[in-house]
PDB file of N, CA and C in Angstrom:
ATOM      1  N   UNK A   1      10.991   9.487  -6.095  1.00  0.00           N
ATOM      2  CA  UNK A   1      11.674   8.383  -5.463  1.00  0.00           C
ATOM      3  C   UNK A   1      12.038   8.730  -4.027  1.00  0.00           C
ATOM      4  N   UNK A   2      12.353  10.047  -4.102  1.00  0.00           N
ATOM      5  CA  UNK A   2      12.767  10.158  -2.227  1.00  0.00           C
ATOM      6  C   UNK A   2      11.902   9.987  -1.441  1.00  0.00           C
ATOM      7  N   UNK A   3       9.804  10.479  -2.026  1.00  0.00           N
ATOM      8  CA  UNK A   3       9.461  10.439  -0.922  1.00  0.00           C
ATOM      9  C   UNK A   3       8.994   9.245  -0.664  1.00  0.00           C
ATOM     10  N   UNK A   4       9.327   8.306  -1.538  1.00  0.00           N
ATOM     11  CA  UNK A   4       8.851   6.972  -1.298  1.00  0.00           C
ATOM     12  C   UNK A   4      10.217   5.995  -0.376  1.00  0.00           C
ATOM     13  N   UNK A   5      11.505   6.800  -0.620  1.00  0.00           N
ATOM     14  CA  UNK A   5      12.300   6.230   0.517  1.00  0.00           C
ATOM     15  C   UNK A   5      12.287   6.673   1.651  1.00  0.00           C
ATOM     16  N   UNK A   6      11.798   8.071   1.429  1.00  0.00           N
ATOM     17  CA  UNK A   6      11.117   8.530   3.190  1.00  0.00           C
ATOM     18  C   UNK A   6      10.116   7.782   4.097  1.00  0.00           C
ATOM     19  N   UNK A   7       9.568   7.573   2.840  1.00  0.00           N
ATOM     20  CA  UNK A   7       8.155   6.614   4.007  1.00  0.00           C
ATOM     21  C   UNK A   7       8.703   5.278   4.482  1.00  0.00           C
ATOM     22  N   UNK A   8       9.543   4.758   3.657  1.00  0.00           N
ATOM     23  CA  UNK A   8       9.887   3.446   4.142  1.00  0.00           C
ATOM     24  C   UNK A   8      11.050   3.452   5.409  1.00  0.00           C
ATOM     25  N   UNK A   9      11.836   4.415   5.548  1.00  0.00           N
ATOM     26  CA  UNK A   9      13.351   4.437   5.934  1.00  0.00           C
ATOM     27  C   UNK A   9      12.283   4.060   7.781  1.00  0.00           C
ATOM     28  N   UNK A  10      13.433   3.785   8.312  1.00  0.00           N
ATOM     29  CA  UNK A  10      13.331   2.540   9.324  1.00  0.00           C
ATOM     30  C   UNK A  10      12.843   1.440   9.380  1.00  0.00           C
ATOM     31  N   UNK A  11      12.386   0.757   8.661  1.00  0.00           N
ATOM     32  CA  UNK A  11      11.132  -0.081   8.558  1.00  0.00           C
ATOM     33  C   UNK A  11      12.406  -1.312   8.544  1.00  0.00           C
ATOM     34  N   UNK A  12      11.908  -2.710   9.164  1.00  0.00           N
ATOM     35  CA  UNK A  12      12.934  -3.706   9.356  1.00  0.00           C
ATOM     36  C   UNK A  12      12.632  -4.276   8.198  1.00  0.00           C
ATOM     37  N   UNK A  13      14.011  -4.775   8.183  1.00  0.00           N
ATOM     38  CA  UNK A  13      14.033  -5.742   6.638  1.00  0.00           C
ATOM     39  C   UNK A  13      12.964  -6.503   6.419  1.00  0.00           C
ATOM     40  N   UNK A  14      11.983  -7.517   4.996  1.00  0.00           N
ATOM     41  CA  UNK A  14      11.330  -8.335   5.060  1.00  0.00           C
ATOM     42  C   UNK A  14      11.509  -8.514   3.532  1.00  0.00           C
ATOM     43  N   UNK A  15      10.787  -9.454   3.164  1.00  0.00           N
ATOM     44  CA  UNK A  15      10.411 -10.041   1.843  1.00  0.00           C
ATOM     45  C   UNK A  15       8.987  -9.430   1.936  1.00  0.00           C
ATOM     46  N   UNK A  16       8.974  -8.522   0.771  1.00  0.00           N
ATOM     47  CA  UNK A  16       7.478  -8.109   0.181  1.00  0.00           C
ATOM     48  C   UNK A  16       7.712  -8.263  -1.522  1.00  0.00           C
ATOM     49  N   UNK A  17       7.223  -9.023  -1.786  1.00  0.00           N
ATOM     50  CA  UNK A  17       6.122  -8.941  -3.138  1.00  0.00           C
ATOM     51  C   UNK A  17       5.273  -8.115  -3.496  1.00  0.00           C
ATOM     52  N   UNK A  18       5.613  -7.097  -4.547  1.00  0.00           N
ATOM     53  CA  UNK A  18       5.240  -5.804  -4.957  1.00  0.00           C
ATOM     54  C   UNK A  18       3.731  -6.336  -5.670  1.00  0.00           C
ATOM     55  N   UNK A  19       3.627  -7.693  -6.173  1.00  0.00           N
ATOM     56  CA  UNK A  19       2.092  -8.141  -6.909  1.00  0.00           C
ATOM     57  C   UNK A  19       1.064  -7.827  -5.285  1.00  0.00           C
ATOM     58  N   UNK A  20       1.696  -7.936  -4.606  1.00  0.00           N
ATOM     59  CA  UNK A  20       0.637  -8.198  -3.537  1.00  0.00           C
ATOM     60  C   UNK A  20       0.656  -7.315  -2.701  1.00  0.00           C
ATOM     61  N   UNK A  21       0.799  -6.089  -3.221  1.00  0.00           N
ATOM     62  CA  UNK A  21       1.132  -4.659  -2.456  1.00  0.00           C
ATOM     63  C   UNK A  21       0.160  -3.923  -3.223  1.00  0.00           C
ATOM     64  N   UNK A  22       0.204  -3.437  -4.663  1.00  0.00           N
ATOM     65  CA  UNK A  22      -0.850  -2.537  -4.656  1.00  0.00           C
ATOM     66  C   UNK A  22      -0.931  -1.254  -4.795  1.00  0.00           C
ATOM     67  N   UNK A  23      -1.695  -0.496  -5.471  1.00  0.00           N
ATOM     68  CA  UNK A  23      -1.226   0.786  -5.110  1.00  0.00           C
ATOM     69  C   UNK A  23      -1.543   2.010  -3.778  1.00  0.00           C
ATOM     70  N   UNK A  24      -1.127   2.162  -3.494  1.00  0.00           N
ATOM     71  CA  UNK A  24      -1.106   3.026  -1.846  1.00  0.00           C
ATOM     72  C   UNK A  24      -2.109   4.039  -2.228  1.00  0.00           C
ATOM     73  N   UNK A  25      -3.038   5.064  -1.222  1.00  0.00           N
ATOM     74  CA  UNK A  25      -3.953   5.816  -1.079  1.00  0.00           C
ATOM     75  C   UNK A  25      -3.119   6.274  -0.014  1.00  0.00           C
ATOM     76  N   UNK A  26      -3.377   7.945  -0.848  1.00  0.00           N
ATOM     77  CA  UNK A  26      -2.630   8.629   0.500  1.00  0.00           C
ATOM     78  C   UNK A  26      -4.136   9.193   1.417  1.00  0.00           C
ATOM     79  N   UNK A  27      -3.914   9.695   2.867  1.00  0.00           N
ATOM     80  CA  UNK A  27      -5.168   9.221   3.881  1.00  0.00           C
ATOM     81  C   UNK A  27      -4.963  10.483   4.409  1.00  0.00           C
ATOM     82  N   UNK A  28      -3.664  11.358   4.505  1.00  0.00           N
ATOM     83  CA  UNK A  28      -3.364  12.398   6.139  1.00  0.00           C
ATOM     84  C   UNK A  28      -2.963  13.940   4.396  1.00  0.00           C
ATOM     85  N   UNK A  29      -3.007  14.563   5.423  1.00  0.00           N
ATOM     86  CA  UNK A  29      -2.906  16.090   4.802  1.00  0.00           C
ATOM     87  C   UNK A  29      -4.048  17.040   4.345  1.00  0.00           C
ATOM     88  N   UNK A  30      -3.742  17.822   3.589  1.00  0.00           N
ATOM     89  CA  UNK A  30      -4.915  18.315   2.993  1.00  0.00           C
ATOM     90  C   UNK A  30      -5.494  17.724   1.327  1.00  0.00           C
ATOM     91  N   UNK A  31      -6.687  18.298   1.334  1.00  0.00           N
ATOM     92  CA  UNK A  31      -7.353  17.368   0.036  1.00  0.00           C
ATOM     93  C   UNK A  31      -6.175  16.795  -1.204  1.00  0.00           C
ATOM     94  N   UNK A  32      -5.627  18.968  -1.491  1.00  0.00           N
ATOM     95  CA  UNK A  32      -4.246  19.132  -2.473  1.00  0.00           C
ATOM     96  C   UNK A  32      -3.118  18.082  -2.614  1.00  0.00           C
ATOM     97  N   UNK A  33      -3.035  18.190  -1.086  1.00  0.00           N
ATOM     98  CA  UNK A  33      -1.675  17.559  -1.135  1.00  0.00           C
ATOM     99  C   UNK A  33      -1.839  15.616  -1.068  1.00  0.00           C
ATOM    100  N   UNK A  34      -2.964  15.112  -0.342  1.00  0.00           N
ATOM    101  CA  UNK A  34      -2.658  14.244  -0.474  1.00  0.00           C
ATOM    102  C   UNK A  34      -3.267  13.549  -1.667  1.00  0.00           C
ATOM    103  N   UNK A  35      -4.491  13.908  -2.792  1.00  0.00           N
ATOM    104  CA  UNK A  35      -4.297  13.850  -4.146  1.00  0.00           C
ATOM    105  C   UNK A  35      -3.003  14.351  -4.759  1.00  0.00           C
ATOM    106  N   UNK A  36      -2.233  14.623  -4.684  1.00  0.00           N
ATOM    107  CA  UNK A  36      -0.380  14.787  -5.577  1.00  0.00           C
ATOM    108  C   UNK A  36      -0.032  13.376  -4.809  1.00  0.00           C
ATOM    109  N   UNK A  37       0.219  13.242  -3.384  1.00  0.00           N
ATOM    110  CA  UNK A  37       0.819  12.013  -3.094  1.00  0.00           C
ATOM    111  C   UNK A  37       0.404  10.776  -3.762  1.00  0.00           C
ATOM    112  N   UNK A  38      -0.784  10.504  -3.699  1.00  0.00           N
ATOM    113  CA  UNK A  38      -1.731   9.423  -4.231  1.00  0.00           C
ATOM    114  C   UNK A  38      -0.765   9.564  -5.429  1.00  0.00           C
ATOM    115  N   UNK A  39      -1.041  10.573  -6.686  1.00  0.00           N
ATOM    116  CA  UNK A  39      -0.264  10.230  -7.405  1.00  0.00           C
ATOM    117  C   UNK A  39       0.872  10.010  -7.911  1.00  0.00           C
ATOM    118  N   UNK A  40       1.555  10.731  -6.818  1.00  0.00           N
ATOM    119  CA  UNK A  40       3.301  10.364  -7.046  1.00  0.00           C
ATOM    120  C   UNK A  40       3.492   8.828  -6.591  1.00  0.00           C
ATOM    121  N   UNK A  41       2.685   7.535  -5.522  1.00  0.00           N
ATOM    122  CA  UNK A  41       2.347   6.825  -5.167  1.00  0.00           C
ATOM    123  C   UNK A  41       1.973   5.804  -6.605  1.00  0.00           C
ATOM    124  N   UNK A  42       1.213   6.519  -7.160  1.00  0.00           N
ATOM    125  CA  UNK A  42       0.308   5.516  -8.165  1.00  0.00           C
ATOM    126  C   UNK A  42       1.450   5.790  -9.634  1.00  0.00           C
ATOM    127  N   UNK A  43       1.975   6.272  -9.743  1.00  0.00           N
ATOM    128  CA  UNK A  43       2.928   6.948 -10.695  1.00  0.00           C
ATOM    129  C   UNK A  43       4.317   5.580 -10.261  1.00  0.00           C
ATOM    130  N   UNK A  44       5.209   6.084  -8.860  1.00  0.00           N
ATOM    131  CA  UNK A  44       6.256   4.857  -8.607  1.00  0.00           C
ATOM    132  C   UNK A  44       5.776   3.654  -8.713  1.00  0.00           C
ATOM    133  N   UNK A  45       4.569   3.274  -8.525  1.00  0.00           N
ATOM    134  CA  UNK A  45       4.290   1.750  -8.799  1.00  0.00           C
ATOM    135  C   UNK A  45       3.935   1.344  -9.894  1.00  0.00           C
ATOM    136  N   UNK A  46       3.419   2.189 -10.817  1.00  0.00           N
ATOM    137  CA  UNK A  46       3.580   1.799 -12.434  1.00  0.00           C
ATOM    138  C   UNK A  46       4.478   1.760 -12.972  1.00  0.00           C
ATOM    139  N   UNK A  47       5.863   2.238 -12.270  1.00  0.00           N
ATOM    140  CA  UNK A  47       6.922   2.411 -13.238  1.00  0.00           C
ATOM    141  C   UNK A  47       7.950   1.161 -12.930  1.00  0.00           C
ATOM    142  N   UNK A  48       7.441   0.332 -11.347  1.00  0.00           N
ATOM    143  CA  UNK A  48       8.399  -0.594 -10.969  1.00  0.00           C
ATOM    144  C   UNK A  48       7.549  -1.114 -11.268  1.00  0.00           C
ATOM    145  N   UNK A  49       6.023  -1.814 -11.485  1.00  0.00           N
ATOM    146  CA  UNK A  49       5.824  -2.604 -12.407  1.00  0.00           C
ATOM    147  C   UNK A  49       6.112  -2.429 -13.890  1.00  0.00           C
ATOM    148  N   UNK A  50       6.773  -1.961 -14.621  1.00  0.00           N
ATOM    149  CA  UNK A  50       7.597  -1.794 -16.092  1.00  0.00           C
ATOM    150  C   UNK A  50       8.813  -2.391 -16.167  1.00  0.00           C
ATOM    151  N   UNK A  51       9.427  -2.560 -14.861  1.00  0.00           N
ATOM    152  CA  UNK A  51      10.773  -2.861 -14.949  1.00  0.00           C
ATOM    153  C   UNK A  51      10.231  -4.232 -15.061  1.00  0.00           C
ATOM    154  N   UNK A  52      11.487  -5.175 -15.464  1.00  0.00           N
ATOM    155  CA  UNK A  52      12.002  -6.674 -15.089  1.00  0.00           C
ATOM    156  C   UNK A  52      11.971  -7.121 -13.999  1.00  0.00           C
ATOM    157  N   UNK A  53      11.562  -8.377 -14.081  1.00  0.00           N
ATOM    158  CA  UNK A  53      11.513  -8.963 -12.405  1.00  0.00           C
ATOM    159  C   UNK A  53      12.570  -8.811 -11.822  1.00  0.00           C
ATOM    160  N   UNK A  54      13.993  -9.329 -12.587  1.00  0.00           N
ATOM    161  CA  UNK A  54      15.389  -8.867 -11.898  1.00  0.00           C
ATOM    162  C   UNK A  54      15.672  -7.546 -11.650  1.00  0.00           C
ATOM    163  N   UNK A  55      15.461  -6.731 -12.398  1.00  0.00           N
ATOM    164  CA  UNK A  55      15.389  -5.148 -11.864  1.00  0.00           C
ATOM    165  C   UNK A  55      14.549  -4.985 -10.834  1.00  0.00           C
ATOM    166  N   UNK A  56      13.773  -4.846 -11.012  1.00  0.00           N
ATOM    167  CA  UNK A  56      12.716  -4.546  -9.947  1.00  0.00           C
ATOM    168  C   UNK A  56      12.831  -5.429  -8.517  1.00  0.00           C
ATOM    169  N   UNK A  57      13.150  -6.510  -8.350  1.00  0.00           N
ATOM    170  CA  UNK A  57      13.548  -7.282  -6.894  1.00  0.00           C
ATOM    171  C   UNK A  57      14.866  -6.920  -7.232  1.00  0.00           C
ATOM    172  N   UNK A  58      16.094  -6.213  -7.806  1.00  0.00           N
ATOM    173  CA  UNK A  58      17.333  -5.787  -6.932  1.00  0.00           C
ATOM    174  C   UNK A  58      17.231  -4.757  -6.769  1.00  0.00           C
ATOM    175  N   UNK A  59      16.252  -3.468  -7.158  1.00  0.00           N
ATOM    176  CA  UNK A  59      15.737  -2.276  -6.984  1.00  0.00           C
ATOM    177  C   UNK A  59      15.165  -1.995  -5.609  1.00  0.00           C
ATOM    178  N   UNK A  60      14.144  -3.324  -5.348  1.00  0.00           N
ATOM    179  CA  UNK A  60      13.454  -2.908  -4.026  1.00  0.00           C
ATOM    180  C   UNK A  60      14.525  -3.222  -3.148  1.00  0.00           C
ATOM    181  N   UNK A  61      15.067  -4.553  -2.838  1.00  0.00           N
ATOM    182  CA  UNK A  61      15.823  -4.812  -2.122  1.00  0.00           C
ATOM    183  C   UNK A  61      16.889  -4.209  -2.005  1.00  0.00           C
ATOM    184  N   UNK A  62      17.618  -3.123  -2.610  1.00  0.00           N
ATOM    185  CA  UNK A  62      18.364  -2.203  -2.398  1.00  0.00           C
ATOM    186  C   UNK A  62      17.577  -1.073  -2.150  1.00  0.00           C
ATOM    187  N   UNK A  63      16.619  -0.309  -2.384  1.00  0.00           N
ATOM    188  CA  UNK A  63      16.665   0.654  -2.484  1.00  0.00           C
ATOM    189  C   UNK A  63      15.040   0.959  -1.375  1.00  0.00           C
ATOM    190  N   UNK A  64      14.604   0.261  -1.349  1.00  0.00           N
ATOM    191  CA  UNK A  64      13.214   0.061  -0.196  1.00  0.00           C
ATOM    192  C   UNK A  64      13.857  -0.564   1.063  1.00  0.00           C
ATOM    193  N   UNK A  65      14.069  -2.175   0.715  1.00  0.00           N
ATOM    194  CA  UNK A  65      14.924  -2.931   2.321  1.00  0.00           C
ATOM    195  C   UNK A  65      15.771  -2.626   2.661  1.00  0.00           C
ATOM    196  N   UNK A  66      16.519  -1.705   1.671  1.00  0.00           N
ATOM    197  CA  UNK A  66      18.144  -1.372   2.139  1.00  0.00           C
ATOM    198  C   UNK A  66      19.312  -2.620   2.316  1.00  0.00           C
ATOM    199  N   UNK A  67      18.797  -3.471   1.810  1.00  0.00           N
ATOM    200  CA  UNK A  67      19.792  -4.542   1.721  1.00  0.00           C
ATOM    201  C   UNK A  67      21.122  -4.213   1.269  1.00  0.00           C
ATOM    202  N   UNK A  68      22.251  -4.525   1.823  1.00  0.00           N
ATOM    203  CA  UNK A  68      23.287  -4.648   0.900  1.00  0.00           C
ATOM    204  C   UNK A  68      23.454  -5.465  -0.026  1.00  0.00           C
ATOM    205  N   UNK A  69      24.469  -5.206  -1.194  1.00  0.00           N
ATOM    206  CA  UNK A  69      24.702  -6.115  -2.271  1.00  0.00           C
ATOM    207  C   UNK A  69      25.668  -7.329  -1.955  1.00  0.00           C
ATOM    208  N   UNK A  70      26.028  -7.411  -0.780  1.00  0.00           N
ATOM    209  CA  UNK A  70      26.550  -8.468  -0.825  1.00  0.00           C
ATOM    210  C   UNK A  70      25.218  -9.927  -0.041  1.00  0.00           C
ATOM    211  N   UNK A  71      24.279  -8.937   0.853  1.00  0.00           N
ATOM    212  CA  UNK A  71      23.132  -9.823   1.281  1.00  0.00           C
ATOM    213  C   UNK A  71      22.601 -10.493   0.076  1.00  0.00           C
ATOM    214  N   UNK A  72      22.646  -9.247  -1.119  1.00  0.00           N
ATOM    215  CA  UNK A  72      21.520  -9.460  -2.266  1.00  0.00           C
ATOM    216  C   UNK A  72      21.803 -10.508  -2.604  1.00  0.00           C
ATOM    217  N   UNK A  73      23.587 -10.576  -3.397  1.00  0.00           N
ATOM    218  CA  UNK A  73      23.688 -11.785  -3.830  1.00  0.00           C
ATOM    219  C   UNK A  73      23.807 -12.818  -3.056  1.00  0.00           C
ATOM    220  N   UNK A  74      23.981 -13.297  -2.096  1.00  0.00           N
ATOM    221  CA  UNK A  74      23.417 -14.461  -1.417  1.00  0.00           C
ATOM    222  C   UNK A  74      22.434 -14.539  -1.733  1.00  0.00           C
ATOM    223  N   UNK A  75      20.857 -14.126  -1.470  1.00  0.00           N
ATOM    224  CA  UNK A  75      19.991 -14.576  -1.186  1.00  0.00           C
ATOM    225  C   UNK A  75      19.614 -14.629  -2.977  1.00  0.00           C
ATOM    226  N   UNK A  76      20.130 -14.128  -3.925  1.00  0.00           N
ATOM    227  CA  UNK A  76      19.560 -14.100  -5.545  1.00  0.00           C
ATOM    228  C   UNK A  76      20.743 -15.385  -5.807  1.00  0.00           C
ATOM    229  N   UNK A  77      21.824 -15.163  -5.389  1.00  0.00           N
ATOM    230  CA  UNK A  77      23.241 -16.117  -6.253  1.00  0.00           C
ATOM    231  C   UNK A  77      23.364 -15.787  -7.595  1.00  0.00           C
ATOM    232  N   UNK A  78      23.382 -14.331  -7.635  1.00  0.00           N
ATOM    233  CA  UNK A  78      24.034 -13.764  -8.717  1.00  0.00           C
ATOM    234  C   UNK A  78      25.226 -13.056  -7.949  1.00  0.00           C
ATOM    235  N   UNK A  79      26.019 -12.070  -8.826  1.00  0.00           N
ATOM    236  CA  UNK A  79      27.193 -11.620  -8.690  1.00  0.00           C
ATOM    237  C   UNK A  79      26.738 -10.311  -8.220  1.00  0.00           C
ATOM    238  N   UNK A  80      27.766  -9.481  -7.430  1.00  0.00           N
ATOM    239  CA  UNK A  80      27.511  -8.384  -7.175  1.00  0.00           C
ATOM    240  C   UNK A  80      27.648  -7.281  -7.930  1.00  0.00           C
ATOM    241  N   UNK A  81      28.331  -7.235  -9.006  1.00  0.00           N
ATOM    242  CA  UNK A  81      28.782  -6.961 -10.449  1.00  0.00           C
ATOM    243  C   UNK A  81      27.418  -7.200 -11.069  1.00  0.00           C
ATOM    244  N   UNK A  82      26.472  -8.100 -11.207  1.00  0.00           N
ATOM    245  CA  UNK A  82      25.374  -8.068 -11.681  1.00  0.00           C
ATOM    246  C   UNK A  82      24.393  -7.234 -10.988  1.00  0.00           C
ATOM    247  N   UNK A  83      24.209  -7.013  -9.999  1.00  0.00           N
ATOM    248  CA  UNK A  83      23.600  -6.933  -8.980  1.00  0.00           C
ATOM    249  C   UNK A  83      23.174  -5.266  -9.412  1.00  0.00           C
ATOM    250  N   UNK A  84      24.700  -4.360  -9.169  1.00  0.00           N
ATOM    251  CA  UNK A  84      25.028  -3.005  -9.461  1.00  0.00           C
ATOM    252  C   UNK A  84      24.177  -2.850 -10.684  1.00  0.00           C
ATOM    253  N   UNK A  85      24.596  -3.848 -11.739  1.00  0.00           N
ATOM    254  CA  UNK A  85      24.067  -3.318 -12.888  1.00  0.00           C
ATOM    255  C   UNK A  85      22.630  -3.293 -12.846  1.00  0.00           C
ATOM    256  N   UNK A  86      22.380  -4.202 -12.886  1.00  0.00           N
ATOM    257  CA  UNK A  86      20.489  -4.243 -12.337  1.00  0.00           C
ATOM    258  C   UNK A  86      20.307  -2.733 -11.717  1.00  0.00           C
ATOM    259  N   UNK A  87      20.432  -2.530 -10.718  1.00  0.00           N
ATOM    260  CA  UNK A  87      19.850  -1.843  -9.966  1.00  0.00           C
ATOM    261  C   UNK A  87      20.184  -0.228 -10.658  1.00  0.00           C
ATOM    262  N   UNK A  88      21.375  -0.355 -11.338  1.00  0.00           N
ATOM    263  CA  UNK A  88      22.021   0.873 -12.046  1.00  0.00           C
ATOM    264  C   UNK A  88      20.763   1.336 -13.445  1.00  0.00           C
ATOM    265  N   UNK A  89      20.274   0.418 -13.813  1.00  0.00           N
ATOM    266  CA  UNK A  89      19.539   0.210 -14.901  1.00  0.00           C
ATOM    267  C   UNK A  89      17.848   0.089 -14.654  1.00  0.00           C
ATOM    268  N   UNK A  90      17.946  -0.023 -13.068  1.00  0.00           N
ATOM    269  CA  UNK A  90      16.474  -0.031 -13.044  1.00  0.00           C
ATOM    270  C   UNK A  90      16.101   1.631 -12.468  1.00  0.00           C
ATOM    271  N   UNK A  91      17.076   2.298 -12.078  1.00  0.00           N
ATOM    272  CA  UNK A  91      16.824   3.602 -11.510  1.00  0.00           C
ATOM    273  C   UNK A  91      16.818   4.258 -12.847  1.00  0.00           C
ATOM    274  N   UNK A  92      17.770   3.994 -13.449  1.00  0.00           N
ATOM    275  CA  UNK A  92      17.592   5.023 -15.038  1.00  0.00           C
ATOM    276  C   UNK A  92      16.253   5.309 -15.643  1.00  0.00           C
ATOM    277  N   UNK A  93      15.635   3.594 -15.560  1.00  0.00           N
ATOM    278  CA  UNK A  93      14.082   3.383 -16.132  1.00  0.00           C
ATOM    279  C   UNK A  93      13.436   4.174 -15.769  1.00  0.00           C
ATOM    280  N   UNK A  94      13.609   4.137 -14.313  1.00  0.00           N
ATOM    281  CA  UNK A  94      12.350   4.564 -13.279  1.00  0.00           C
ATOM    282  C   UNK A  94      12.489   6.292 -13.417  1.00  0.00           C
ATOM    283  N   UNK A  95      13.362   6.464 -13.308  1.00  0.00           N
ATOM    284  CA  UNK A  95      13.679   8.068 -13.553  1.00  0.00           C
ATOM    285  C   UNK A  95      13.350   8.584 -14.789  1.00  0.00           C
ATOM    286  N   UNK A  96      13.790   7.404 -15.690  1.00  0.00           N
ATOM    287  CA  UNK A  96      13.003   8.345 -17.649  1.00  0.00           C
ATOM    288  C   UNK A  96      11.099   8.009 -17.425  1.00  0.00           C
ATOM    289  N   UNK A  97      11.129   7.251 -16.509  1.00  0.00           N
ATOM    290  CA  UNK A  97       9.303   6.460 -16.831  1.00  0.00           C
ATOM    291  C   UNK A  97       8.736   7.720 -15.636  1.00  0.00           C
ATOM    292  N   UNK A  98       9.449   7.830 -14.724  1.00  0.00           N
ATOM    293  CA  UNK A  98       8.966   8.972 -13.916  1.00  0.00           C
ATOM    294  C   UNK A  98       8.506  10.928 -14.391  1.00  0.00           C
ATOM    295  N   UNK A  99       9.913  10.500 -15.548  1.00  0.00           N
ATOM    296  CA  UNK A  99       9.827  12.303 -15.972  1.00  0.00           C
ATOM    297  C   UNK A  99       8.665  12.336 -17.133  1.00  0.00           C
ATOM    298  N   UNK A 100       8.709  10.844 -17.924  1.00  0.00           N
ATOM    299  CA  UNK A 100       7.694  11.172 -18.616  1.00  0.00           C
ATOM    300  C   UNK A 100       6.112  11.312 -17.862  1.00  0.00           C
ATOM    301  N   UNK A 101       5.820  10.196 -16.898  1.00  0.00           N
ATOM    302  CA  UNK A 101       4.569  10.405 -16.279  1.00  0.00           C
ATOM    303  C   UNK A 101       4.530  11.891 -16.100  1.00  0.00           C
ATOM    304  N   UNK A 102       5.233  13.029 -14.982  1.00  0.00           N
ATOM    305  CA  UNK A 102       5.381  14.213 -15.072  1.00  0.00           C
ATOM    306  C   UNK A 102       5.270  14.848 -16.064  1.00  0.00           C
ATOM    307  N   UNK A 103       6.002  14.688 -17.446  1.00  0.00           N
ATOM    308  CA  UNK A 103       5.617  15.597 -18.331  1.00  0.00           C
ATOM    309  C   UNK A 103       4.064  15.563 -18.585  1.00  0.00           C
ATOM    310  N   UNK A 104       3.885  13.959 -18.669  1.00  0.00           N
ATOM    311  CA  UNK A 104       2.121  13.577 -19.197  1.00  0.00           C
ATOM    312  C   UNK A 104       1.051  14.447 -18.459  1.00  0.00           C
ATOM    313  N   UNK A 105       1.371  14.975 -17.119  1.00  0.00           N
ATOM    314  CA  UNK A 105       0.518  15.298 -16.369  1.00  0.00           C
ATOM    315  C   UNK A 105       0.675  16.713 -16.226  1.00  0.00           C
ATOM    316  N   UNK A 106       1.720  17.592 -17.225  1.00  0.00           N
ATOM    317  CA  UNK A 106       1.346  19.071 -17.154  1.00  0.00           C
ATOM    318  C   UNK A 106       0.627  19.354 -18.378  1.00  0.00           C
TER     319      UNK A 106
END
């Protein structure tokens, strides 16, 4: 998850739709390393496609756009109390769906 908030961190806010994103090819490094990226890449996007649409859009939008939760709920008109939880519940996922991909792959 960090190095996927590394790549994003400055990037200005927007609306992206994760259906129409895809999975990333890593392009720069050496052969090693950027086959592991590719798959740490192809690994986070299987696991936020697993989540719920509500998880997964208060996940990105917190945690990719950096939105705050009070932007969130405006623009969703849910509660911010909901909001937390979502996003509390979609990192758990992503973190048990992450360790298992890892285990799968030693």
């Amino acid at each position: 998850m960090n190095l996927c908030k590394d790549q994003l961190k400055g990037r200005v806010k927007r609306e992206v739709s994760l259906d129409a994103v895809g999975p990333i090819r890593a392009t720069r490094g050496l052969p090693e390393e950027a086959a592991e990226r590719a798959e740490v890449r192809e690994d986070i996007y299987r696991a936020l496609q697993s989540l719920s649409d509500e998880q997964r859009e208060a996940f990105v939008l917190k945690h990719v756009e950096g939105w705050s939760y009070e932007e969130m709920s405006e623009k969703m008109q849910v509660s911010v109390s909901a909001l937390k939880m979502r996003v509390h519940r979609a990192r758990d996922q992503l973190q048990e769906l992450l360790e298992n991909y890892r285990n799968d792959n030693e």
